[in-house]
PDB file of N, CA and C in Angstrom:
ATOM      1  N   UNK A   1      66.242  18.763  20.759  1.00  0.00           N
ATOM      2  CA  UNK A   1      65.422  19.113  19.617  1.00  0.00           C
ATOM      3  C   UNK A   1      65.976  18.415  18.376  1.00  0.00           C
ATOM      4  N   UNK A   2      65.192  17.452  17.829  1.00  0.00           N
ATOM      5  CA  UNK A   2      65.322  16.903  16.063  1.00  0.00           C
ATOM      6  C   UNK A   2      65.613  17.899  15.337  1.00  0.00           C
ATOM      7  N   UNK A   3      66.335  17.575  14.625  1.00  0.00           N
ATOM      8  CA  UNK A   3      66.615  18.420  12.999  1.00  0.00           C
ATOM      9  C   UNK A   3      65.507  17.723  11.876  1.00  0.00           C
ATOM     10  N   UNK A   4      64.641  18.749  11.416  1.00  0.00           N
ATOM     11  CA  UNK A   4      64.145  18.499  10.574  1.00  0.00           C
ATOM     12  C   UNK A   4      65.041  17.646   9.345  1.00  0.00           C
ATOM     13  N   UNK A   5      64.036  16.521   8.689  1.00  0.00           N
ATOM     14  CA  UNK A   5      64.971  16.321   7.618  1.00  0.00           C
ATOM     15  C   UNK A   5      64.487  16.399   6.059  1.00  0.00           C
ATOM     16  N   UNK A   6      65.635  17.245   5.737  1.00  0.00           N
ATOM     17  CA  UNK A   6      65.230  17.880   4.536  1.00  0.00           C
ATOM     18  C   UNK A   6      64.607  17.294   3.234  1.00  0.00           C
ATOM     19  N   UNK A   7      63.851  17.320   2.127  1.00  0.00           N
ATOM     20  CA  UNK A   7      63.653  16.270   1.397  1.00  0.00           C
ATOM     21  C   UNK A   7      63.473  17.467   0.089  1.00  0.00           C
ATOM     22  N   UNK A   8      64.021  16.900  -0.646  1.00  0.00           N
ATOM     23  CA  UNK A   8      64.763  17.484  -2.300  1.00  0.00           C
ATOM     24  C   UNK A   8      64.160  17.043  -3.302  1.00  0.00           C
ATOM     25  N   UNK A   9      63.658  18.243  -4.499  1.00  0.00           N
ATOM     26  CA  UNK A   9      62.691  17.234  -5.178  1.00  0.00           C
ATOM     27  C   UNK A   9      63.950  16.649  -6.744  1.00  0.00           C
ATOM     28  N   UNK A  10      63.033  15.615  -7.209  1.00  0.00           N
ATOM     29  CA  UNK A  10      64.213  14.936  -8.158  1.00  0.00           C
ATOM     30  C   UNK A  10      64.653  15.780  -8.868  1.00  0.00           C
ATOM     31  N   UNK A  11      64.275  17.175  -9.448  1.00  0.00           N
ATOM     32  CA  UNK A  11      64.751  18.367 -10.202  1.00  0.00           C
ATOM     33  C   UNK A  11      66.296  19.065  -9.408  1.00  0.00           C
ATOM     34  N   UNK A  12      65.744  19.019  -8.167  1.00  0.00           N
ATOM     35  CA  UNK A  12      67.174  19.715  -7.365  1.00  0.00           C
ATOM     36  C   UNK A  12      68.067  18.836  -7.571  1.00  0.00           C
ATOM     37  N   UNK A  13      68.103  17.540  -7.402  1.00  0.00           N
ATOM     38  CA  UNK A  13      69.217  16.276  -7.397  1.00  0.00           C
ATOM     39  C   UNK A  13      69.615  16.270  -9.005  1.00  0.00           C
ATOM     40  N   UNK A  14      68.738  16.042  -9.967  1.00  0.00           N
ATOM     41  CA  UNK A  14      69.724  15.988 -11.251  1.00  0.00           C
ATOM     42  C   UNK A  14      70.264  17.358 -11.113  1.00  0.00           C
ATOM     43  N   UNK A  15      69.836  18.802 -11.036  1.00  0.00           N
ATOM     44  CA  UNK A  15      71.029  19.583 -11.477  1.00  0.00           C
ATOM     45  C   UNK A  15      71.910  19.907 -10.527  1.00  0.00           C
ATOM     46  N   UNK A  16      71.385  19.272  -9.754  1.00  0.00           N
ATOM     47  CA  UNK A  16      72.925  18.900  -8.604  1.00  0.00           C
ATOM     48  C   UNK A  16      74.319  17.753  -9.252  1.00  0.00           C
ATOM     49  N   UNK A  17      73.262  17.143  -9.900  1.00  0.00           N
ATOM     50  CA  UNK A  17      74.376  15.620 -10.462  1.00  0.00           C
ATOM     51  C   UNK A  17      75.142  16.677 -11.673  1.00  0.00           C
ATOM     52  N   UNK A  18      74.018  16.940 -12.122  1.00  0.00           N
ATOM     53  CA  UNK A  18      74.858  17.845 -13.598  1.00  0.00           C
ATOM     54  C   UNK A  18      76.266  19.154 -13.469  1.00  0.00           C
ATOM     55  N   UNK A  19      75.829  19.544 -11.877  1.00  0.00           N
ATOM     56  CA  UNK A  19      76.965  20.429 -11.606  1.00  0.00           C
ATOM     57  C   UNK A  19      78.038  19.607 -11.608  1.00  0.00           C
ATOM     58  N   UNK A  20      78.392  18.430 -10.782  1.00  0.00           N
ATOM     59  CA  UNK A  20      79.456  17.646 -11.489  1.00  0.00           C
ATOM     60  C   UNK A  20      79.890  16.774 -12.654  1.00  0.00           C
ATOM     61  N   UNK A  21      78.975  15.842 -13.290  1.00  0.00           N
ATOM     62  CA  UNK A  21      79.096  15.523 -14.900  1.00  0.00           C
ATOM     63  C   UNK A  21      79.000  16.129 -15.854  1.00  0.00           C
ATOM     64  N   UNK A  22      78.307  17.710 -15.467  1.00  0.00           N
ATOM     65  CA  UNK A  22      78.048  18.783 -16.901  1.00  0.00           C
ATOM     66  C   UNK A  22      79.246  19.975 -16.923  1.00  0.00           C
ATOM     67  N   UNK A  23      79.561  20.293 -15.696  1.00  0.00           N
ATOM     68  CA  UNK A  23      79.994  21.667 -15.261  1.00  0.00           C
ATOM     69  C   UNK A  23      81.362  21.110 -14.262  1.00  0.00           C
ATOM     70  N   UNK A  24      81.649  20.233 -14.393  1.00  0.00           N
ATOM     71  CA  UNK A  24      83.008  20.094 -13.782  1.00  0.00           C
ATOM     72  C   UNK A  24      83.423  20.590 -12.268  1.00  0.00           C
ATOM     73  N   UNK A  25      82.640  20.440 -11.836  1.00  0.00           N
ATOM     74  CA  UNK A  25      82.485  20.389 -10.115  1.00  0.00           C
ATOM     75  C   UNK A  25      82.672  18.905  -9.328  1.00  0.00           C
ATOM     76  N   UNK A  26      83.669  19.199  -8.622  1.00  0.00           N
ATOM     77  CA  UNK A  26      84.025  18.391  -7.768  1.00  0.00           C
ATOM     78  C   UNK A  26      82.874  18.157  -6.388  1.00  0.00           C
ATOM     79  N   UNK A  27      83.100  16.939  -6.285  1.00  0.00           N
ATOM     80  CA  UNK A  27      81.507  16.710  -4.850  1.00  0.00           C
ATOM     81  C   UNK A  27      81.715  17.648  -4.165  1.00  0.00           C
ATOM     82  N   UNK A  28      82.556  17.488  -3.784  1.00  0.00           N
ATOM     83  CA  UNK A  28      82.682  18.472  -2.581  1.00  0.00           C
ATOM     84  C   UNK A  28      82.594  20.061  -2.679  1.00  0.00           C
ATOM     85  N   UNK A  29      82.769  20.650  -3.758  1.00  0.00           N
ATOM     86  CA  UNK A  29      82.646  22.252  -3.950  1.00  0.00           C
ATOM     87  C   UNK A  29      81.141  22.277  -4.242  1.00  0.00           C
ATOM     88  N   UNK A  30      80.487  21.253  -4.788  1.00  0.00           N
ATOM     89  CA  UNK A  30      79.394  21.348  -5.174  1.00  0.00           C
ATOM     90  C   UNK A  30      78.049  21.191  -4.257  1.00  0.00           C
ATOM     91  N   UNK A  31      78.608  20.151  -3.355  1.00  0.00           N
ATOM     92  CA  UNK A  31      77.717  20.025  -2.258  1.00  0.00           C
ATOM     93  C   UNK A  31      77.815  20.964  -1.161  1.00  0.00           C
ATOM     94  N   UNK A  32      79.131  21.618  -1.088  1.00  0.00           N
ATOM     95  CA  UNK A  32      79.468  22.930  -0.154  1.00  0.00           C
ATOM     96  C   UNK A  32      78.285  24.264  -0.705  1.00  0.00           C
ATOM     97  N   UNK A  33      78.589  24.257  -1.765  1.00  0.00           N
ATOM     98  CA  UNK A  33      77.807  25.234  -2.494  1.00  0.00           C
ATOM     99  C   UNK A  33      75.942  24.817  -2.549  1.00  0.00           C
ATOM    100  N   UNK A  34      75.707  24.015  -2.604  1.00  0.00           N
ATOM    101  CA  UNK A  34      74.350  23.441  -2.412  1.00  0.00           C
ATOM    102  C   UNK A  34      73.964  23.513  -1.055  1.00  0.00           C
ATOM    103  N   UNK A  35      74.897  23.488   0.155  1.00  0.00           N
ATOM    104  CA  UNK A  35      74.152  23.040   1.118  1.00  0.00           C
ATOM    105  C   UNK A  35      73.857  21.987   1.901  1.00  0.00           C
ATOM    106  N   UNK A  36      74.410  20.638   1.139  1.00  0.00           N
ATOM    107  CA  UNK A  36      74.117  19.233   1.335  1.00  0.00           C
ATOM    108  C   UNK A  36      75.343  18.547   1.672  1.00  0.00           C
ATOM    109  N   UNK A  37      75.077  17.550   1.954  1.00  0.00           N
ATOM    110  CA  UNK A  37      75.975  16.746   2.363  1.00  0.00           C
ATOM    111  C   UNK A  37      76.750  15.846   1.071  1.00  0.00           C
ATOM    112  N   UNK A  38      77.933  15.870   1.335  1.00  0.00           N
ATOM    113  CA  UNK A  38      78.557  14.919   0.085  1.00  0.00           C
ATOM    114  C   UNK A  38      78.505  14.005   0.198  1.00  0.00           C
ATOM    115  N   UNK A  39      78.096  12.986   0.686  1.00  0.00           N
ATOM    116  CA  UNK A  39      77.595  11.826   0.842  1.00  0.00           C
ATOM    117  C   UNK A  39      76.549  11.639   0.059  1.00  0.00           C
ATOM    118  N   UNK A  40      75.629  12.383   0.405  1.00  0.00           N
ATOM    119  CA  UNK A  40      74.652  12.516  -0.328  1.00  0.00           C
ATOM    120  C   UNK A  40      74.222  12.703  -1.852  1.00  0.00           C
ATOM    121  N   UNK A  41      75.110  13.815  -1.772  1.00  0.00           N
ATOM    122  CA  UNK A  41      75.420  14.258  -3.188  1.00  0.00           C
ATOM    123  C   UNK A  41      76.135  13.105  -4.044  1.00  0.00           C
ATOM    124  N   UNK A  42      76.912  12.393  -3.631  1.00  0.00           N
ATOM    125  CA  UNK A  42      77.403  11.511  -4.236  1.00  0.00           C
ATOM    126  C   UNK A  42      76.598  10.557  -4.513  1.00  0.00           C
ATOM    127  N   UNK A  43      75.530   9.642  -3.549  1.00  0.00           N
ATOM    128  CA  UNK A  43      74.723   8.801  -3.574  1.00  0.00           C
ATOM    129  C   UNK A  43      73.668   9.016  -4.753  1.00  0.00           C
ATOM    130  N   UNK A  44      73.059  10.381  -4.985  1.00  0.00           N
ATOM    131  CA  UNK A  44      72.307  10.776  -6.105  1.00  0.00           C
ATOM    132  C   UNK A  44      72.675  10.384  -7.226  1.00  0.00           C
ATOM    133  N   UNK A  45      74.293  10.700  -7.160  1.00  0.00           N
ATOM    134  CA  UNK A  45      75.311  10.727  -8.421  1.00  0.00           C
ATOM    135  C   UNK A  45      74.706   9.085  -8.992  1.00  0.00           C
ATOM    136  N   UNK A  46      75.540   8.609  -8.459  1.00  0.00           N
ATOM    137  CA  UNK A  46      75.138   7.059  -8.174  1.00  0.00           C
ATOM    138  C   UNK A  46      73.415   6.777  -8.818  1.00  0.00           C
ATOM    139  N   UNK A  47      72.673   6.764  -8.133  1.00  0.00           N
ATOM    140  CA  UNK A  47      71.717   6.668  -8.490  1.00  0.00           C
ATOM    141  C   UNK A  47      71.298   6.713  -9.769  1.00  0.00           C
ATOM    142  N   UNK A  48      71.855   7.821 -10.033  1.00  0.00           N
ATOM    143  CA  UNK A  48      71.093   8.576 -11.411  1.00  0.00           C
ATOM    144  C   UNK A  48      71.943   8.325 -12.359  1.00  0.00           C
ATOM    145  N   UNK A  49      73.158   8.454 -12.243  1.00  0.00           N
ATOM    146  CA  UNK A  49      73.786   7.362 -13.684  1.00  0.00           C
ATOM    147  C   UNK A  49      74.053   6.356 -13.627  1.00  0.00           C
ATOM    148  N   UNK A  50      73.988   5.269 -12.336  1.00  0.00           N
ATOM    149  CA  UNK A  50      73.765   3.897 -12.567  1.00  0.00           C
ATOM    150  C   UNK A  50      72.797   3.025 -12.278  1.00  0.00           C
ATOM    151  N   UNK A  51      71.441   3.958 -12.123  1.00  0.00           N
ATOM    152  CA  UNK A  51      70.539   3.591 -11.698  1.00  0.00           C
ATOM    153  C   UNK A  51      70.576   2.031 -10.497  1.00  0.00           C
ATOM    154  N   UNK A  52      70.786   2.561  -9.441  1.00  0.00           N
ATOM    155  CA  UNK A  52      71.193   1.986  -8.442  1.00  0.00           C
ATOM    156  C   UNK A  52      69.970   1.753  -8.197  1.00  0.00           C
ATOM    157  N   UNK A  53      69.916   0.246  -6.858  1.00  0.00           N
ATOM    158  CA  UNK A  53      69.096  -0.159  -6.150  1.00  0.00           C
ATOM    159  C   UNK A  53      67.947   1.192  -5.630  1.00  0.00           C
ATOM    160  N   UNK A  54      68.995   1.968  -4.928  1.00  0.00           N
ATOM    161  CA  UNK A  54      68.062   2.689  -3.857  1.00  0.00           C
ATOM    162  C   UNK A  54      67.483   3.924  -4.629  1.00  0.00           C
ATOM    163  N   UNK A  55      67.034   3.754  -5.862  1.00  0.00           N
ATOM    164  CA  UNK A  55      66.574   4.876  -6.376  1.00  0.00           C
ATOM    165  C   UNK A  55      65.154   4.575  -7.021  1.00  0.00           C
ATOM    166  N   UNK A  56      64.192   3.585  -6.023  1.00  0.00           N
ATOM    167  CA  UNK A  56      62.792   3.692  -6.571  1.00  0.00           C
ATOM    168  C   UNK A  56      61.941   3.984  -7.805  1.00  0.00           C
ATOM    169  N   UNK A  57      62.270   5.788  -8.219  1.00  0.00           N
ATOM    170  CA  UNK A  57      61.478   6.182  -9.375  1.00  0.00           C
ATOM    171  C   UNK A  57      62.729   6.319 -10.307  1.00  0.00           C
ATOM    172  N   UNK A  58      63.597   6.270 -10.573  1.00  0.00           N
ATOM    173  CA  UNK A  58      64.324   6.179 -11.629  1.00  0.00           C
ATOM    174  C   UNK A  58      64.904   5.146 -12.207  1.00  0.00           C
ATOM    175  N   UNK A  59      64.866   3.620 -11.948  1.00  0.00           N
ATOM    176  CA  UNK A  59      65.191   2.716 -12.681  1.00  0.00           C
ATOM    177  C   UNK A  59      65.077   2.611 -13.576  1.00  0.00           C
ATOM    178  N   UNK A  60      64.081   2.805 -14.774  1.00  0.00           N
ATOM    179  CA  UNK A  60      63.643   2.655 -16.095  1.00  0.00           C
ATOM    180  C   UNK A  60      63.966   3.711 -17.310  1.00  0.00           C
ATOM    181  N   UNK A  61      64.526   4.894 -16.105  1.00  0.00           N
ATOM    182  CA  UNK A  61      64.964   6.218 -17.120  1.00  0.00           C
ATOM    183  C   UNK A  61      66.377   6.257 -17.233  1.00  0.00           C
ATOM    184  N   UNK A  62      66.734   5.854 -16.349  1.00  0.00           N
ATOM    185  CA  UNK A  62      68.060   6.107 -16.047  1.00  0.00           C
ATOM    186  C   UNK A  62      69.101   5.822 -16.829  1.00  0.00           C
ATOM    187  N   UNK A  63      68.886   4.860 -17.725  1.00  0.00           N
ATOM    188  CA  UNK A  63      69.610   4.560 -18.561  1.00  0.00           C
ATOM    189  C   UNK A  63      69.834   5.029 -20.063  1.00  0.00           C
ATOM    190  N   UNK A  64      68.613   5.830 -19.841  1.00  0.00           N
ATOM    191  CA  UNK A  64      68.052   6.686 -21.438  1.00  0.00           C
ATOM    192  C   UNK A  64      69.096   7.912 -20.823  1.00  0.00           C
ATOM    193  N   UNK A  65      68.661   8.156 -19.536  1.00  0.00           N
ATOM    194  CA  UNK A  65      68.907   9.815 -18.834  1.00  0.00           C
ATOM    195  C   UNK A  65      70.213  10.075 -19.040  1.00  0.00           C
ATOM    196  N   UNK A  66      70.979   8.928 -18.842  1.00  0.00           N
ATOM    197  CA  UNK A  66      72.474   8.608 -18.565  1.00  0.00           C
ATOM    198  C   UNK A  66      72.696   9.108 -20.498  1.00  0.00           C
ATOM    199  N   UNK A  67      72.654   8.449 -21.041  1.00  0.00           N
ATOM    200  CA  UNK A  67      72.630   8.601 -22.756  1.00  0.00           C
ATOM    201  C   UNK A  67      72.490  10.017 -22.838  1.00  0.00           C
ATOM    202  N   UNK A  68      71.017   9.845 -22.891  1.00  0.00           N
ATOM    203  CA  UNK A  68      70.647  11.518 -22.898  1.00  0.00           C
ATOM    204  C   UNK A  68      71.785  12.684 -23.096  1.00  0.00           C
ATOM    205  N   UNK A  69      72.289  12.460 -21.389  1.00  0.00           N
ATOM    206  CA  UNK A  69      73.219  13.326 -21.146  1.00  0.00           C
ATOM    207  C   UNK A  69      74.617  13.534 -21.801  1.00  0.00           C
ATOM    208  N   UNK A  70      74.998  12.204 -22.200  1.00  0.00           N
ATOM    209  CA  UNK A  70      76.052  11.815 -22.659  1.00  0.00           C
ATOM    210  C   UNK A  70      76.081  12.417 -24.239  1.00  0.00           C
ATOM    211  N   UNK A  71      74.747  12.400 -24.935  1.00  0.00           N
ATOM    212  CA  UNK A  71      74.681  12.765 -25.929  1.00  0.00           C
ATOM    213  C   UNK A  71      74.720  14.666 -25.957  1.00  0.00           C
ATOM    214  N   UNK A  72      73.699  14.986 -24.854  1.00  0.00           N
ATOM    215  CA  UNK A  72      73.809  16.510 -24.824  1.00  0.00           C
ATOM    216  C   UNK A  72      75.690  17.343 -24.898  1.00  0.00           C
ATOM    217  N   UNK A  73      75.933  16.476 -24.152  1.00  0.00           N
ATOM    218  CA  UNK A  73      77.477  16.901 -23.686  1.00  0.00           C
ATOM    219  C   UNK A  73      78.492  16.618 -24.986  1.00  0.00           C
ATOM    220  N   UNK A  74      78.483  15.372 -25.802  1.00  0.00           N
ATOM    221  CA  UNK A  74      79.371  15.515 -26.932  1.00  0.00           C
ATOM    222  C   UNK A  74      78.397  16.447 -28.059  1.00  0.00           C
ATOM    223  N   UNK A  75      77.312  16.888 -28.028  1.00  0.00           N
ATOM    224  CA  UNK A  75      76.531  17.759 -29.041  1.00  0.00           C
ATOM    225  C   UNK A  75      76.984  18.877 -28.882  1.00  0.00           C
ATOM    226  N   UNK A  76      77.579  19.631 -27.585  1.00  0.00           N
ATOM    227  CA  UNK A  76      77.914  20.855 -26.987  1.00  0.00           C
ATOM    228  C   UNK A  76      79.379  20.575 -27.210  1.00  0.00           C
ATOM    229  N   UNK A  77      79.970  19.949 -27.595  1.00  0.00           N
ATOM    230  CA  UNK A  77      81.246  19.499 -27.578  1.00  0.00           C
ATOM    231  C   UNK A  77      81.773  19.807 -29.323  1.00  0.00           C
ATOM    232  N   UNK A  78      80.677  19.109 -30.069  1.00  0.00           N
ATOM    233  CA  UNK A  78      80.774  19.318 -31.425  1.00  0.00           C
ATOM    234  C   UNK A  78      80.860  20.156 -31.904  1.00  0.00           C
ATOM    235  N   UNK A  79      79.682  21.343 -31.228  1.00  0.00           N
ATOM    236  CA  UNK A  79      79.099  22.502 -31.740  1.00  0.00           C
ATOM    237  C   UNK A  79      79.988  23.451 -31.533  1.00  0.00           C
ATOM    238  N   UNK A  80      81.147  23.505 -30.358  1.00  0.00           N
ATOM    239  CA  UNK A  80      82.310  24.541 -30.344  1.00  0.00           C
ATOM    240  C   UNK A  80      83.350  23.854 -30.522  1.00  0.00           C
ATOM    241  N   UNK A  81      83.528  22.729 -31.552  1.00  0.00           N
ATOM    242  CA  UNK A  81      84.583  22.327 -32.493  1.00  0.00           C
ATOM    243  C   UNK A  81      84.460  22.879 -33.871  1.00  0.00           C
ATOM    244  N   UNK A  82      83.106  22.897 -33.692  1.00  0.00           N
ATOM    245  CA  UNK A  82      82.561  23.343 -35.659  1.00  0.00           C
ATOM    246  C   UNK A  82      82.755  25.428 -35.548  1.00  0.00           C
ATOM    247  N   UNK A  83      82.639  25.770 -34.331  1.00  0.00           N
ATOM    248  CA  UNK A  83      82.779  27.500 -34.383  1.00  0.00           C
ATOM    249  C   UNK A  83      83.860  27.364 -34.675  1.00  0.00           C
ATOM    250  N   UNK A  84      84.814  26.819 -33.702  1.00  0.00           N
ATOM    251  CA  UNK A  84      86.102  27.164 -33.417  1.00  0.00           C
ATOM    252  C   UNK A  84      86.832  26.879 -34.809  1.00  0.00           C
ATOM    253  N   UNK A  85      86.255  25.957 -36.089  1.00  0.00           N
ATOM    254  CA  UNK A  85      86.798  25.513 -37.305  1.00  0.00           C
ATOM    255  C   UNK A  85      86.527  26.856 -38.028  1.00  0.00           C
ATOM    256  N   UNK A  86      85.086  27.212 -38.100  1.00  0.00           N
ATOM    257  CA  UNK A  86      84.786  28.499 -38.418  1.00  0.00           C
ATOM    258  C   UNK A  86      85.569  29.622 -38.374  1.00  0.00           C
ATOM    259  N   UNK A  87      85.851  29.885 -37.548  1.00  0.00           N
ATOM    260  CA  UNK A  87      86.866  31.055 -36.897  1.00  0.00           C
ATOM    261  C   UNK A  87      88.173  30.791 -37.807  1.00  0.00           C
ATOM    262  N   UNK A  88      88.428  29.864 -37.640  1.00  0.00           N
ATOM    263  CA  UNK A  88      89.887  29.796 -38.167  1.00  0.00           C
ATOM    264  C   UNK A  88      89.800  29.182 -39.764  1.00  0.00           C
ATOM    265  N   UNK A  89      89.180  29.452 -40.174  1.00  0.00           N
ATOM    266  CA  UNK A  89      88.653  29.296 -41.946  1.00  0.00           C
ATOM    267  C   UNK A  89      88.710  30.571 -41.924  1.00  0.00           C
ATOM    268  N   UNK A  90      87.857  31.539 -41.772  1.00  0.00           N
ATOM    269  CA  UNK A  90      87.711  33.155 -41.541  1.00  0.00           C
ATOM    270  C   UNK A  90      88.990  33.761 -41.396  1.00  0.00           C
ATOM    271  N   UNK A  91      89.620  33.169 -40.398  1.00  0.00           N
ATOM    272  CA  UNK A  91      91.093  34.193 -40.457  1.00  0.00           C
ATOM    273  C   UNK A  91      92.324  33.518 -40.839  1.00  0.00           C
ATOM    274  N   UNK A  92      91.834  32.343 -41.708  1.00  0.00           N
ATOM    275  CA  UNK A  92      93.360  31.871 -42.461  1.00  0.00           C
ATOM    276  C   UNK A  92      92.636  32.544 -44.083  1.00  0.00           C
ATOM    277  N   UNK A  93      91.374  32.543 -44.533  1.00  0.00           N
ATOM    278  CA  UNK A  93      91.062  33.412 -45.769  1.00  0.00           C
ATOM    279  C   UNK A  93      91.627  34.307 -45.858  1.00  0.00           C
ATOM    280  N   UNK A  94      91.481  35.296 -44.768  1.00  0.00           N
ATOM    281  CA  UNK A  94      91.930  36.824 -44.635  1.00  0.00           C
ATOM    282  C   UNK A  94      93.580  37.032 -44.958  1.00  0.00           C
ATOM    283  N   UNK A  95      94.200  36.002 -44.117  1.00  0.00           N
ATOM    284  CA  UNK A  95      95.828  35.657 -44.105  1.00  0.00           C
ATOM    285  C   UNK A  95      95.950  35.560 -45.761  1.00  0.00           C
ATOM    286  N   UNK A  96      95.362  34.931 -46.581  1.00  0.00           N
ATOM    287  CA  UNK A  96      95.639  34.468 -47.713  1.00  0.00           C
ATOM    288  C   UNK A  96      95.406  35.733 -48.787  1.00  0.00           C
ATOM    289  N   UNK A  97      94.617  36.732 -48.135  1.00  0.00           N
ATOM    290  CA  UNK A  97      94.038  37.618 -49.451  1.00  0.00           C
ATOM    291  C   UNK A  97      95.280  38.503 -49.608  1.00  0.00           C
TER     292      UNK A  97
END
């Protein structure tokens, strides 16, 4: 008996990619946790931030997508540099009164 073979739509694969470039997951915990093969999981990787050969519908985005992301991630990066400045303006005032 064949094993069906599974087919993933491009939504499952980026936040599959993002569990490791966004969320700090290693292939392998990530594809354990997904279900999939790390091979696989890796190949997406591939795909989608270097817009590789074997990726048909994403050549033309991929390079925005790649940015995109790059930009989301130092914006989230900024934004709990600027609390964390906050915080400690707030309780060096207090220190001072």
């Amino acid at each position: 008996m064949k094993k069906k073979r599974q087919k993933y739509t491009q939504e499952f694969k980026e936040e599959a990619v993002k569990l490791i470039t966004e969320q700090g997951y290693q292939i392998t915990e990530a594809a354990r946790n997904l279900g999939v093969n790390e091979n696989m999981l890796g190949r997406w990787k591939r795909e989608i931030e270097g817009g590789g050969e074997e990726a048909p519908g994403l050549a033309g985005g991929t390079a925005m997508q790649a940015e995109l992301n790059r930009l989301r991630k130092e914006n989230k990066r900024l934004k709990m540099e600027r609390e964390i400045l906050k915080k400690a303006a707030v309780f060096f005032a207090k220190e001072t009164s």
